[in-house]
Protein backbone atom coordinates (compact mmCIF):
# COMPACT_ATOMS: atom_id res chain seq x y z
CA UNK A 1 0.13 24.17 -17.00
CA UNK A 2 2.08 21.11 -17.41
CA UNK A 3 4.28 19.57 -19.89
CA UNK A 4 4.99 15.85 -21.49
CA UNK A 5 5.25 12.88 -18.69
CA UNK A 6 7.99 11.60 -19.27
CA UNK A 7 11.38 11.13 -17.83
CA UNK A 8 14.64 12.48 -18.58
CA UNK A 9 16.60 11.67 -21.63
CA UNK A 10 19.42 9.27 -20.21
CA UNK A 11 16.34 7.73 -18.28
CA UNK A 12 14.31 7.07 -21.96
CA UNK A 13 17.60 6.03 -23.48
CA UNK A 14 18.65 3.10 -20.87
CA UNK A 15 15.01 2.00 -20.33
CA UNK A 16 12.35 3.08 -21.92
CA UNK A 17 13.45 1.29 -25.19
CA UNK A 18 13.76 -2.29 -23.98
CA UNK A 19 12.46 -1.99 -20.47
CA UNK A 20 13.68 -1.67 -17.09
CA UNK A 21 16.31 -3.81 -16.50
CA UNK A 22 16.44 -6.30 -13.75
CA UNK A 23 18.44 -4.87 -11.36
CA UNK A 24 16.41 -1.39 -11.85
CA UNK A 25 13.23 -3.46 -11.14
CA UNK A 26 14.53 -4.72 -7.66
CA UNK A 27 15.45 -1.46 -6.53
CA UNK A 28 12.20 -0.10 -6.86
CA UNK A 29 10.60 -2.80 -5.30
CA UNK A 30 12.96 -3.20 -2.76
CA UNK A 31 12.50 0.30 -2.16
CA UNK A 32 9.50 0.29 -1.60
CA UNK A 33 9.24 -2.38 0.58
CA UNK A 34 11.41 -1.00 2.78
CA UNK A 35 10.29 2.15 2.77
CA UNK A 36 6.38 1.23 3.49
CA UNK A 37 7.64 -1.48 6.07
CA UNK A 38 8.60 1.45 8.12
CA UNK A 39 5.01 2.15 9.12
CA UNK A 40 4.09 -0.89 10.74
CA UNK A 41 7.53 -2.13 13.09
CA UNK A 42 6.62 -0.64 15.82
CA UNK A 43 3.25 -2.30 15.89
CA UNK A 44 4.23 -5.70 17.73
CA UNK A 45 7.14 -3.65 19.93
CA UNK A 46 4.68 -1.33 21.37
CA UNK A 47 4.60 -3.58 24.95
CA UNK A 48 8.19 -3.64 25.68
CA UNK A 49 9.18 0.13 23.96
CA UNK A 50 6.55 1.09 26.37
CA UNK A 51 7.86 -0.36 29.31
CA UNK A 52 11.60 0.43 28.18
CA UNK A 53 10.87 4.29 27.93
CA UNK A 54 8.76 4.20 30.91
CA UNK A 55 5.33 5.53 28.91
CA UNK A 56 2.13 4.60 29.55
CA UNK A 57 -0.07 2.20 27.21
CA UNK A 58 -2.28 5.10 26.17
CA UNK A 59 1.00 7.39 25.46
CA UNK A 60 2.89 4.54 23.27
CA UNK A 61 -0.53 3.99 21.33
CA UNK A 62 0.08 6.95 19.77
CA UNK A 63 3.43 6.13 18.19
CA UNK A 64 1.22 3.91 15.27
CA UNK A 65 -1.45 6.11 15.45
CA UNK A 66 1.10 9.27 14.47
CA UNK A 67 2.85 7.00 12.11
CA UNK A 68 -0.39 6.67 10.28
CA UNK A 69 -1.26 10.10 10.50
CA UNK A 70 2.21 11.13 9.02
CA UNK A 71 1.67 8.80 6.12
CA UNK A 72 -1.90 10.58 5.51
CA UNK A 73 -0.47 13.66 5.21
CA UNK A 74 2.10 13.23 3.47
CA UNK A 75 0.34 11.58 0.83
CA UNK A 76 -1.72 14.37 -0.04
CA UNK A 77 1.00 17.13 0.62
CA UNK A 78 4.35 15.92 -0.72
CA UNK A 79 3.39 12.91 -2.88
CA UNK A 80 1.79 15.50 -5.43
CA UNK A 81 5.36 17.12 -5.23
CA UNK A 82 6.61 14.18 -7.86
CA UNK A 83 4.79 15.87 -10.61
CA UNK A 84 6.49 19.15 -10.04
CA UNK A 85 9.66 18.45 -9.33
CA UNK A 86 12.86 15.58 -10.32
CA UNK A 87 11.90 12.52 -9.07
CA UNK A 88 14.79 10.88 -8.27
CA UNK A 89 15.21 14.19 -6.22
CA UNK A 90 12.51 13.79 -4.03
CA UNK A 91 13.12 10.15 -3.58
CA UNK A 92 17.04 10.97 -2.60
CA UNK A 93 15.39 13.40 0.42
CA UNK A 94 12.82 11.70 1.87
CA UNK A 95 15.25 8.29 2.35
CA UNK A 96 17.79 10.32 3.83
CA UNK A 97 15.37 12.23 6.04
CA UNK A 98 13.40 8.50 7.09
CA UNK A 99 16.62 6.79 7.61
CA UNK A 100 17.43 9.78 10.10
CA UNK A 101 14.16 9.60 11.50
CA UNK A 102 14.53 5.72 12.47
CA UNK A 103 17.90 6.22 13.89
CA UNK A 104 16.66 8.46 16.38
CA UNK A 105 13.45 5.86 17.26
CA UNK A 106 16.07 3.64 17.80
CA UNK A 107 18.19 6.08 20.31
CA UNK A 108 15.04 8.10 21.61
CA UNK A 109 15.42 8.01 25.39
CA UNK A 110 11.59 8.85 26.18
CA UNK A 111 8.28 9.16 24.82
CA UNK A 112 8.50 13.14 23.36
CA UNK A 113 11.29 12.42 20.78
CA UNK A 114 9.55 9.51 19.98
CA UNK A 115 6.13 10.62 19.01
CA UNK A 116 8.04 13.56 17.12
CA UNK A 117 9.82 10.73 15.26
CA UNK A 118 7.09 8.98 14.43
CA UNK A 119 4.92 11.64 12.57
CA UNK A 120 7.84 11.70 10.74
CA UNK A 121 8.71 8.32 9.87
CA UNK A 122 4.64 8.66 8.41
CA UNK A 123 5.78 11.63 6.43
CA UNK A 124 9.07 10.56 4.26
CA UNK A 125 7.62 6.73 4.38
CA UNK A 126 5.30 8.16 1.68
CA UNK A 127 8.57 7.56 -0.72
CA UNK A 128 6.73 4.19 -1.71
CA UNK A 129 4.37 6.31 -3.36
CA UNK A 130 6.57 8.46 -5.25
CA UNK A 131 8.45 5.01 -6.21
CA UNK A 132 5.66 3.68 -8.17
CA UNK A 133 4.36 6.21 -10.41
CA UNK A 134 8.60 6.21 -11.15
CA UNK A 135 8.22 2.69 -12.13
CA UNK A 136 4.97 3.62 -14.12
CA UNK A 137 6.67 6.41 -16.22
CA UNK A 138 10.09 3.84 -16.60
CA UNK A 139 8.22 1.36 -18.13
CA UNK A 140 7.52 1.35 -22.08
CA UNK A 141 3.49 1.11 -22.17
CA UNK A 142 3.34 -2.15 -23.55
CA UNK A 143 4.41 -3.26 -19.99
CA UNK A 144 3.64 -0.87 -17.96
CA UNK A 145 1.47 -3.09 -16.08
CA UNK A 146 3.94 -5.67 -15.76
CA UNK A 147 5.85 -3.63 -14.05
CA UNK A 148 3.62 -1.49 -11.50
CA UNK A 149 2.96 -5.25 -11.00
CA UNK A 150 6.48 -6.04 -9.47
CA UNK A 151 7.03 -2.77 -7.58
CA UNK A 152 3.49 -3.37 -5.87
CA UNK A 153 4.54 -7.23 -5.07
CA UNK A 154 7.90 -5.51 -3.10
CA UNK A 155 5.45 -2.65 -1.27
CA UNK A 156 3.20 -5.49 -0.19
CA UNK A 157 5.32 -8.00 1.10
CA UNK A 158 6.62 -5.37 2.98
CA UNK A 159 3.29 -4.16 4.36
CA UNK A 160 2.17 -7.82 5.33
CA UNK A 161 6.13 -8.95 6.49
CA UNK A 162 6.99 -6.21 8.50
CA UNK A 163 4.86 -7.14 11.85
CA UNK A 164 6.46 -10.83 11.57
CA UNK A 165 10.08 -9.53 10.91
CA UNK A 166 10.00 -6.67 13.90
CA UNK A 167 8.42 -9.15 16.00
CA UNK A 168 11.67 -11.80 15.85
CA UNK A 169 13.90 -9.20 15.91
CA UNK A 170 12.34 -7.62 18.96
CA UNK A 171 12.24 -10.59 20.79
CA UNK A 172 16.12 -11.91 20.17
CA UNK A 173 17.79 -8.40 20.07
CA UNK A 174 15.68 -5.44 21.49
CA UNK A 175 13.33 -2.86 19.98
CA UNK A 176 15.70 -0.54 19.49
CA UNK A 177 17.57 -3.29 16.98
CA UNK A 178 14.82 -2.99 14.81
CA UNK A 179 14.88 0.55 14.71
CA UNK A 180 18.79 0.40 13.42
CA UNK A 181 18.22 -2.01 10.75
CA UNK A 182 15.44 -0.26 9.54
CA UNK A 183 17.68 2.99 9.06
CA UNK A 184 20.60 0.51 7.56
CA UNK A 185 18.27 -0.72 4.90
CA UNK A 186 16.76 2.30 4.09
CA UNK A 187 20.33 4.39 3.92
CA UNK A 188 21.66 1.46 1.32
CA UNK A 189 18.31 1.73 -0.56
CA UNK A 190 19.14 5.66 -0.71
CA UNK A 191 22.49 4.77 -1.27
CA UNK A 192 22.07 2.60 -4.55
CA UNK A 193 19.29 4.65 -5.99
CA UNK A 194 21.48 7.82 -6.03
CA UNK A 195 23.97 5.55 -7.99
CA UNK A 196 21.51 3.75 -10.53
CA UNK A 197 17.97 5.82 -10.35
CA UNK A 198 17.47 8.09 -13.26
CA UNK A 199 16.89 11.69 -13.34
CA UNK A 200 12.88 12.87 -13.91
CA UNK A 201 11.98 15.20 -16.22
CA UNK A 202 9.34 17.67 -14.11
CA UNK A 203 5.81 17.44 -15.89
CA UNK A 204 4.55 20.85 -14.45
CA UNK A 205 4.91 24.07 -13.79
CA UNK A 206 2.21 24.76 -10.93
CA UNK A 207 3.03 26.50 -8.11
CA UNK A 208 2.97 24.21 -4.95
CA UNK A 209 -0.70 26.23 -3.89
CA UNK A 210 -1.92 25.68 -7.17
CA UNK A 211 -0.68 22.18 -7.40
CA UNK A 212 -2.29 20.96 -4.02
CA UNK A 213 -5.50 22.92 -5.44
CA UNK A 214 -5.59 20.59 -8.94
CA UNK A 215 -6.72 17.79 -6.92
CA UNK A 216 -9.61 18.33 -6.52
CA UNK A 217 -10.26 19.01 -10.05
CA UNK A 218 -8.62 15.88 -10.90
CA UNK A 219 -10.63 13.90 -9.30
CA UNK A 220 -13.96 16.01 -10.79
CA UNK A 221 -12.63 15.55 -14.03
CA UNK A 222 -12.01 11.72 -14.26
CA UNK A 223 -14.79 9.35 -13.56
CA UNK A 224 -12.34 6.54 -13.77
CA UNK A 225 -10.12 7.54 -10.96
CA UNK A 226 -13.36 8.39 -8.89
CA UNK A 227 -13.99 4.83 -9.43
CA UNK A 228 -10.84 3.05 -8.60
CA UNK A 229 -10.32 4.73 -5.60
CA UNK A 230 -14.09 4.04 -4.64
CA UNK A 231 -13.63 0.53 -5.56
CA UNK A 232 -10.28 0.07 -3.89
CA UNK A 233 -11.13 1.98 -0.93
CA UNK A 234 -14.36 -0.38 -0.20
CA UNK A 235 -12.01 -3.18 -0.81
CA UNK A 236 -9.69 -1.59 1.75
CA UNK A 237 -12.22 -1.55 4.63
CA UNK A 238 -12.35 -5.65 4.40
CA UNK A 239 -9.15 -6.12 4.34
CA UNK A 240 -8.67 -3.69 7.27
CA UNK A 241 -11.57 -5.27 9.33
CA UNK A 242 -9.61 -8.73 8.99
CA UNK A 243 -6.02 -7.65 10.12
CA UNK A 244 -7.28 -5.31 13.01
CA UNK A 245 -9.43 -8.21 14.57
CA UNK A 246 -7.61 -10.83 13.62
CA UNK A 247 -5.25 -11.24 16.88
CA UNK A 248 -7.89 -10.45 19.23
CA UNK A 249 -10.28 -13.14 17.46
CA UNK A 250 -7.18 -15.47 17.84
CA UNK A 251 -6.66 -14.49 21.45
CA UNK A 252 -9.61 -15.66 22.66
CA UNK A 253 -11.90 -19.14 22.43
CA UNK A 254 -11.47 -21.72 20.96
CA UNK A 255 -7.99 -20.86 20.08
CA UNK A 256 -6.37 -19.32 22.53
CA UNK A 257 -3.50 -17.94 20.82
CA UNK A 258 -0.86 -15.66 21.15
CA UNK A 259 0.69 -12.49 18.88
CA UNK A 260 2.67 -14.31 17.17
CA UNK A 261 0.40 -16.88 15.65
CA UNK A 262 -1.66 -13.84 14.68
CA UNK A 263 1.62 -12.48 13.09
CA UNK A 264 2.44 -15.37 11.02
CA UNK A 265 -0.90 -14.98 9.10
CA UNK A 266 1.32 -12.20 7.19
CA UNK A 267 2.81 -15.06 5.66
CA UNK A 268 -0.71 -16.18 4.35
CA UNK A 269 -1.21 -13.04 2.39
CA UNK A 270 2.29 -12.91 1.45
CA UNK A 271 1.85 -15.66 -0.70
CA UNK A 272 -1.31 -13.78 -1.95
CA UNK A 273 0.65 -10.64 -3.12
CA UNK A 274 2.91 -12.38 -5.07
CA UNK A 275 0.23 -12.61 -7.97
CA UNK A 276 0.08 -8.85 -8.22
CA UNK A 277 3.10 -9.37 -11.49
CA UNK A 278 0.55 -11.66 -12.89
CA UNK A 279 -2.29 -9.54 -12.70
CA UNK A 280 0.42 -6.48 -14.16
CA UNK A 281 0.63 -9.12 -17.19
CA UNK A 282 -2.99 -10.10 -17.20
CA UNK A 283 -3.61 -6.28 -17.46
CA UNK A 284 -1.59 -5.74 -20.17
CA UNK A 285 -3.02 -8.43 -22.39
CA UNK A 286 -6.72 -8.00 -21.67
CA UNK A 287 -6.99 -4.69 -20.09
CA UNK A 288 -7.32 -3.72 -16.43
CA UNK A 289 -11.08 -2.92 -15.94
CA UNK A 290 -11.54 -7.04 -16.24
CA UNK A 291 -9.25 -7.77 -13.67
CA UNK A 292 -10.38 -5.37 -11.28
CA UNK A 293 -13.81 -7.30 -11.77
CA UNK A 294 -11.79 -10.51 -11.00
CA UNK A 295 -9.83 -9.33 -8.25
CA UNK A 296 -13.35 -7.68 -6.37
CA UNK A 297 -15.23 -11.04 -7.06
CA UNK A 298 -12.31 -13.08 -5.71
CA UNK A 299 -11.69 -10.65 -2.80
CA UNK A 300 -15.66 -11.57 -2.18
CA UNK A 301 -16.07 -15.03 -2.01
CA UNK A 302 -12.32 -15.33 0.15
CA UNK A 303 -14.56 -13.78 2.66
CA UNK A 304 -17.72 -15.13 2.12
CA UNK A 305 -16.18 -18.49 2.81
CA UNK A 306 -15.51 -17.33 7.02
CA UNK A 307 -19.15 -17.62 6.69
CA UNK A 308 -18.58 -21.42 7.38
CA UNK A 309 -16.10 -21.48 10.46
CA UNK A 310 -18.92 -21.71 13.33
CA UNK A 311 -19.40 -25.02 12.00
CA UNK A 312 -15.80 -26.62 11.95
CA UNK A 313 -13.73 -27.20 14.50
CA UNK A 314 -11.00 -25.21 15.87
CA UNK A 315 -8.15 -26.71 13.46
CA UNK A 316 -10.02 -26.98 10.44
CA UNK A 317 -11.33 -23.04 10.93
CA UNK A 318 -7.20 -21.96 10.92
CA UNK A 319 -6.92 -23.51 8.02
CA UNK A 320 -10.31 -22.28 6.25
CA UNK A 321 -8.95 -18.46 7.72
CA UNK A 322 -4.96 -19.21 6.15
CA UNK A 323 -7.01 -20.05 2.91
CA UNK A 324 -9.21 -16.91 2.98
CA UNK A 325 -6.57 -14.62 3.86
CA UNK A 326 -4.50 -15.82 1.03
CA UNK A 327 -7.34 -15.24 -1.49
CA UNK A 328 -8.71 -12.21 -0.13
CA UNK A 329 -5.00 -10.40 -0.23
CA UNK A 330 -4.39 -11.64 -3.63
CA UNK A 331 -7.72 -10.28 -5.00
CA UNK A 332 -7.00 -6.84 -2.93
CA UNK A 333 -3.61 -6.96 -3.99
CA UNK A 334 -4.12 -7.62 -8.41
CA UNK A 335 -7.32 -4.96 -8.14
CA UNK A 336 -4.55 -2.65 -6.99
CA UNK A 337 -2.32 -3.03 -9.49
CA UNK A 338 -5.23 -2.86 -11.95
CA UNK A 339 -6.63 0.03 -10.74
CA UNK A 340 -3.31 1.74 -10.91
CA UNK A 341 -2.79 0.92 -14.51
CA UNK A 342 -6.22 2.25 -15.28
CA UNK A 343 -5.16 5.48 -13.29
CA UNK A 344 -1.54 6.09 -14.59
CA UNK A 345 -2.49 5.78 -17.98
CA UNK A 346 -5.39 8.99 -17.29
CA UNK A 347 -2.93 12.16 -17.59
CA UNK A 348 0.72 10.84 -17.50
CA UNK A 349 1.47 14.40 -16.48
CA UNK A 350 -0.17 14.03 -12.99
CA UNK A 351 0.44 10.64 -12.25
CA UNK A 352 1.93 11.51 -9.17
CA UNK A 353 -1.43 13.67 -7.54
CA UNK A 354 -3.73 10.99 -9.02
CA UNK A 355 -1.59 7.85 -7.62
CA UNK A 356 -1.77 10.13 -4.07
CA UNK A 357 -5.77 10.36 -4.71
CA UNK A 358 -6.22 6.99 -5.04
CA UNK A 359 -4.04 5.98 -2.52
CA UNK A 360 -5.57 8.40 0.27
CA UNK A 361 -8.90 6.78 -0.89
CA UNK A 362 -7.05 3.09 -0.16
CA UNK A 363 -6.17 4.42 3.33
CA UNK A 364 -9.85 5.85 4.09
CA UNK A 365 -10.98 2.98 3.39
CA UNK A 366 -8.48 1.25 5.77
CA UNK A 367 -9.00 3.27 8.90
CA UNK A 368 -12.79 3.18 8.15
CA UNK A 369 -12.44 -1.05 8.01
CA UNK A 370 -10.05 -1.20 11.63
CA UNK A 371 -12.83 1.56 13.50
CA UNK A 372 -15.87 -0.69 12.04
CA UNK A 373 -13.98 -4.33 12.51
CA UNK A 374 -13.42 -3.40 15.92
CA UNK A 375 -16.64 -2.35 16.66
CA UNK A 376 -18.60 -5.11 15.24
CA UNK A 377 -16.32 -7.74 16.46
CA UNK A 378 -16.79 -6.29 20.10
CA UNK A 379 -20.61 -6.17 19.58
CA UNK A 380 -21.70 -8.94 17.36
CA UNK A 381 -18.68 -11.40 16.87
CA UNK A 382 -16.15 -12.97 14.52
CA UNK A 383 -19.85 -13.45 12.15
CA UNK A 384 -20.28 -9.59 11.86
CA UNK A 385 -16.71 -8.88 11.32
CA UNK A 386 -17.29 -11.92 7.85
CA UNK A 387 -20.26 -10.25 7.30
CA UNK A 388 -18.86 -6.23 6.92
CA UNK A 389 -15.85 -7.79 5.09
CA UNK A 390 -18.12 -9.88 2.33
CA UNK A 391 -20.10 -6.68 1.94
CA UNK A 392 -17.79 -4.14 1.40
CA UNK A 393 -15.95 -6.41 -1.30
CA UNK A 394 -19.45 -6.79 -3.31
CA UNK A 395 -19.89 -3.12 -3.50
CA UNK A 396 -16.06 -2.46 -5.20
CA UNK A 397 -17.17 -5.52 -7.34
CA UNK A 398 -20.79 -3.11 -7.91
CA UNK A 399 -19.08 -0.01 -8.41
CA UNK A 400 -16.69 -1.83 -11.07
CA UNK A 401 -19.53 -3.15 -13.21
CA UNK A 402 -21.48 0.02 -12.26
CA UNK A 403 -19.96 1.40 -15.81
CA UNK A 404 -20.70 -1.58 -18.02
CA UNK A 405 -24.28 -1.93 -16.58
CA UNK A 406 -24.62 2.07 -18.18
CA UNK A 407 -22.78 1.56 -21.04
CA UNK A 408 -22.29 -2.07 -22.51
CA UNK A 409 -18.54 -1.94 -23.84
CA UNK A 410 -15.64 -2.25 -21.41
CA UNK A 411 -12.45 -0.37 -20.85
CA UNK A 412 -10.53 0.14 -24.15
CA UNK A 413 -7.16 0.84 -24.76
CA UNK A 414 -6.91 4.29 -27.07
CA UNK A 415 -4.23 4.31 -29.17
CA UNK A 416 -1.90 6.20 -27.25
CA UNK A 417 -1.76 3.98 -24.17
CA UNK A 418 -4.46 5.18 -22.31
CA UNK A 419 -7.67 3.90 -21.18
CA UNK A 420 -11.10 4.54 -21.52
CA UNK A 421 -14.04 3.90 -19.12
C-alpha cells in the first residue's frame, strides 16, 4: 500500500545529510506565510470592497466565510494528495493556481467572480499544509523538530500579520492593491521553489478513493494523533474565542476603540510565535509530549489571568490583554509544533493525511471557539468569553496528561525516530 517516506535522491543528497540549508529553510517558511496569509486579507477590507463592488454587507460576509470553507476542504481533499503524489509538484500547482486566483480578487468587477474566487483562494491556500510535512521529511530526524519549528514560526506570523498588513495597505492604496501584492508574492514564492525545491519521492500507491478512505483508519489506528488533534483542537477554540471578540470587546466601554487598535494586537502574538523554533529544539532534546504539557498549561494561565481585568483600569487591562495574548499564542503556537513532531514521526509514509487530520481538527476547533466567543460575549460578557477560553485550554492540558495518568512513563523516542505514547 505504500512505500518508504522519504524524498527523492538529489533531495537526501543536498539535505538530508547535514540539514536544510538556510536559504531552503526561508523558503518554506516564507512560503508558507504567504500562502496561509491569503486567507485572512480580506478580513479588515470587507467595508470598503463592499461598498466598491456595490454588494451588500450580508453578500461580502461571505467572501471570509467561503475562504474558510475552501481551506476546509481542501485540507481534507487535496492535502492527502502529498502522500500520493511529487511534492514539489503539488506545491508548483496550487501557487500558480492561488496567485491566479488573487489576481482576479484584485480585478473582480462584482460580487459573483468574487465569491467564486474566494472558495478558491481557500482551496490552493492549503499549500501551507503540504509545505510542512515537506519540511518534516527534509529534515534529518535529529532535527526534525527544529525545523517544523521554523516553517510553523513563518505560517504563523503570517496568520496573526496578515489583518495588520491588508489593513495599511487598504487604507493608503486600495483593496484591490492588496489583492496584487498578494499574487506578486505568491508568483515569486512559486517562482523560487520551482528553482531550489526538491523533487518528492511518492510514498503510496492508493488510488485517490482509497486514499481519502485511509483516513479514517488513520485516525482509528493511532491514539496519539487522536490526541493531538483533540488537544490542539480544544486549544484552538480559546484562541478563536479571543481573536473573534476581541475588536468588538475593544469597540465598546471603557475603551472605545477602533479596528485598528484591535489589529495591532497581531503584533502581540507575533512576538508569541516566534518561540515555536524553540519549542522545535526543546522537542528534540526532551521529547514533544512534555512540551505539549507546557505549552497547554501556559496557554491556561495566559487566560486565566483576563480573570483580573474588571478590577484595573482601562490602561492597565490593555496591557494585562497585550501580555495574555502574547502568552496564550506562544503556548498555542510551541503545542503545535509539538504535536506535529509527535504526529510526523507516526507513519512517515502518511504524513501528509495525518498532518491534514490534525489540522482539520485545529480548524474545528477554531470555528467552534469564534460561534461560542461570540455567543457568550453577546450574552454574558468579556468574563464568559475568559472563562470558555481558560476552560478549553485545561482540557488539552487533561487530555495530554490523560496518557500518563493510565500509564506512568511518558512519550519515548523508539529507535528509529518515532514516538511512542
Amino acid at each position: 500500500m505504500a512505500t518508504t517516506a522519504e524524498p527523492s535522491r538529489s533531495a537526501t543528497t543536498r539535505h538530508g545529510g547535514n540539514g536544510l540549508s538556510g536559504g531552503l529553510r526561508l523558503l518554506l517558511s516564507a512560503g508558507a506565510g504567504l500562502s496561509v496569509a491569503s486567507l485572512y486579507y480580506s478580513q479588515p477590507m470587507l467595508g470598503v470592497m463592499g461598498a466598491n463592488i456595490g454588494a451588500s454587507d450580508t453578500a461580502v460576509g461571505l467572501v471570509p466565510t467561503l475562504t474558510q470553507l475552501g481551506y476546509a476542504l481542501g485540507i481534507l481533499l487535496l492535502a492527502p494528495l502529498g502522500d500520493r503524489f511529487d511534492r514539489r509538484r503539488i506545491i508548483l500547482i496550487k501557487a500558480a493556481v492561488l496567485s491566479v486566483a488573487l489576481l482576479l480578487g484584485g480585478l473582480a468587477p462584482g460580487i459573483g467572480l468574487m465569491l467564486a474566487v474566494s472558495l478558491a483562494i481557500g482551496l490552493t491556500a492549503t499549500l501551507a499544509q503540504d509545505i510542512v510535512p515537506a519540511a518534516a521529511t527534509l529534515a534529518p530526524e535529529r532535527e526534525r523538530g527544529k525545523v517544523v519549528g521554523t516553517v510553523m514560526t513563518g505560517l504563523l506570523l503570517g496568520i496573526l500579520l496578515s489583518r495588520v498588513i491588508s489593513g495599511v495597505v487598504a487604507e493608503h492604496f486600495g483593496w484591490r492593491a492588496m489583492y496584487m501584492l498578494a499574487a506578486a508574492s505568491v508568483a515569486l514564492i512559486g517562482l523560487v521553489a520551482w528553482r531550489g525545491l526538491p523533487r518528492f519521492r511518492p510514498t503510496s500507491t492508493l488510488t485517490y478513493g482509497a486514499l481519502l478512505g485511509s483516513l479514517a483508519s488513520l485516525w482509528r489506528e493511532h491514539g496519539a494523533l487522536r490526541r493531538a488533534a483533540m488537544a490542539q483542537g480544544l486549544l484552538s477554540v480559546g484562541f478563536s474565542a479571543f481573536w473573534s471578540t476581541l475588536a468588538v470587546m475593544l469597540h465598546g466601554a471603557p475603551f472605545h476603540l477602533g479596528s485598528a487598535a484591535a489589529g495591532a494586537f497581531g503584533l502581540a502574538g507575533a512576538a508569541g510565535a516566534l518561540g515555536a523554533p524553540v519549542a522545535g529544539r526543546i522537542a528534540d532534546r526532551i521529547g514533544p509530549e512534555v512540551v505539549t504539557r507546557l505549552g497547554a498549561a501556559l496557554t491556561a494561565l495566559s487566560f486565566a489571568t483576563m480573570f483580573a481585568s474588571p478590577w484595573l483600569a482601562p490602561n492597565a487591562r490593555l496591557w494585562l490583554l497585550v501580555a495574555s495574548a502574547i502568552g496564550f499564542d506562544l503556548g498555542v503556537q510551541i503545542t503545535l509544533v509539538a504535536h506535529q513532531t509527535i504526529v510526523f514521526g507516526i507513519d512517515p509514509a502518511a504524513r501528509s493525511r495525518i498532518n491534514a487530520l490534525l489540522i482539520f481538527g485545529m480548524f474545528i476547533g477554531m470555528s467552534i471557539g469564534a460561534a461560542s466567543g461570540s455567543f457568550a460575549l453577546a450574552r454574558w460578557g468579556w468574563v464568559a468569553v475568559t472563562l470558555l477560553a481558560t476552560a478549553s485550554a485545561l482540557a488539552a492540558l487533561l487530555v495530554r496528561l490523560w496518557p500518563e495518568l493510565r500509564a506512568s512513563a511518558p512519550s519515548t523516542r523508539r529507535a528509529d525516530g518515532t514516538y511512542e505514547s
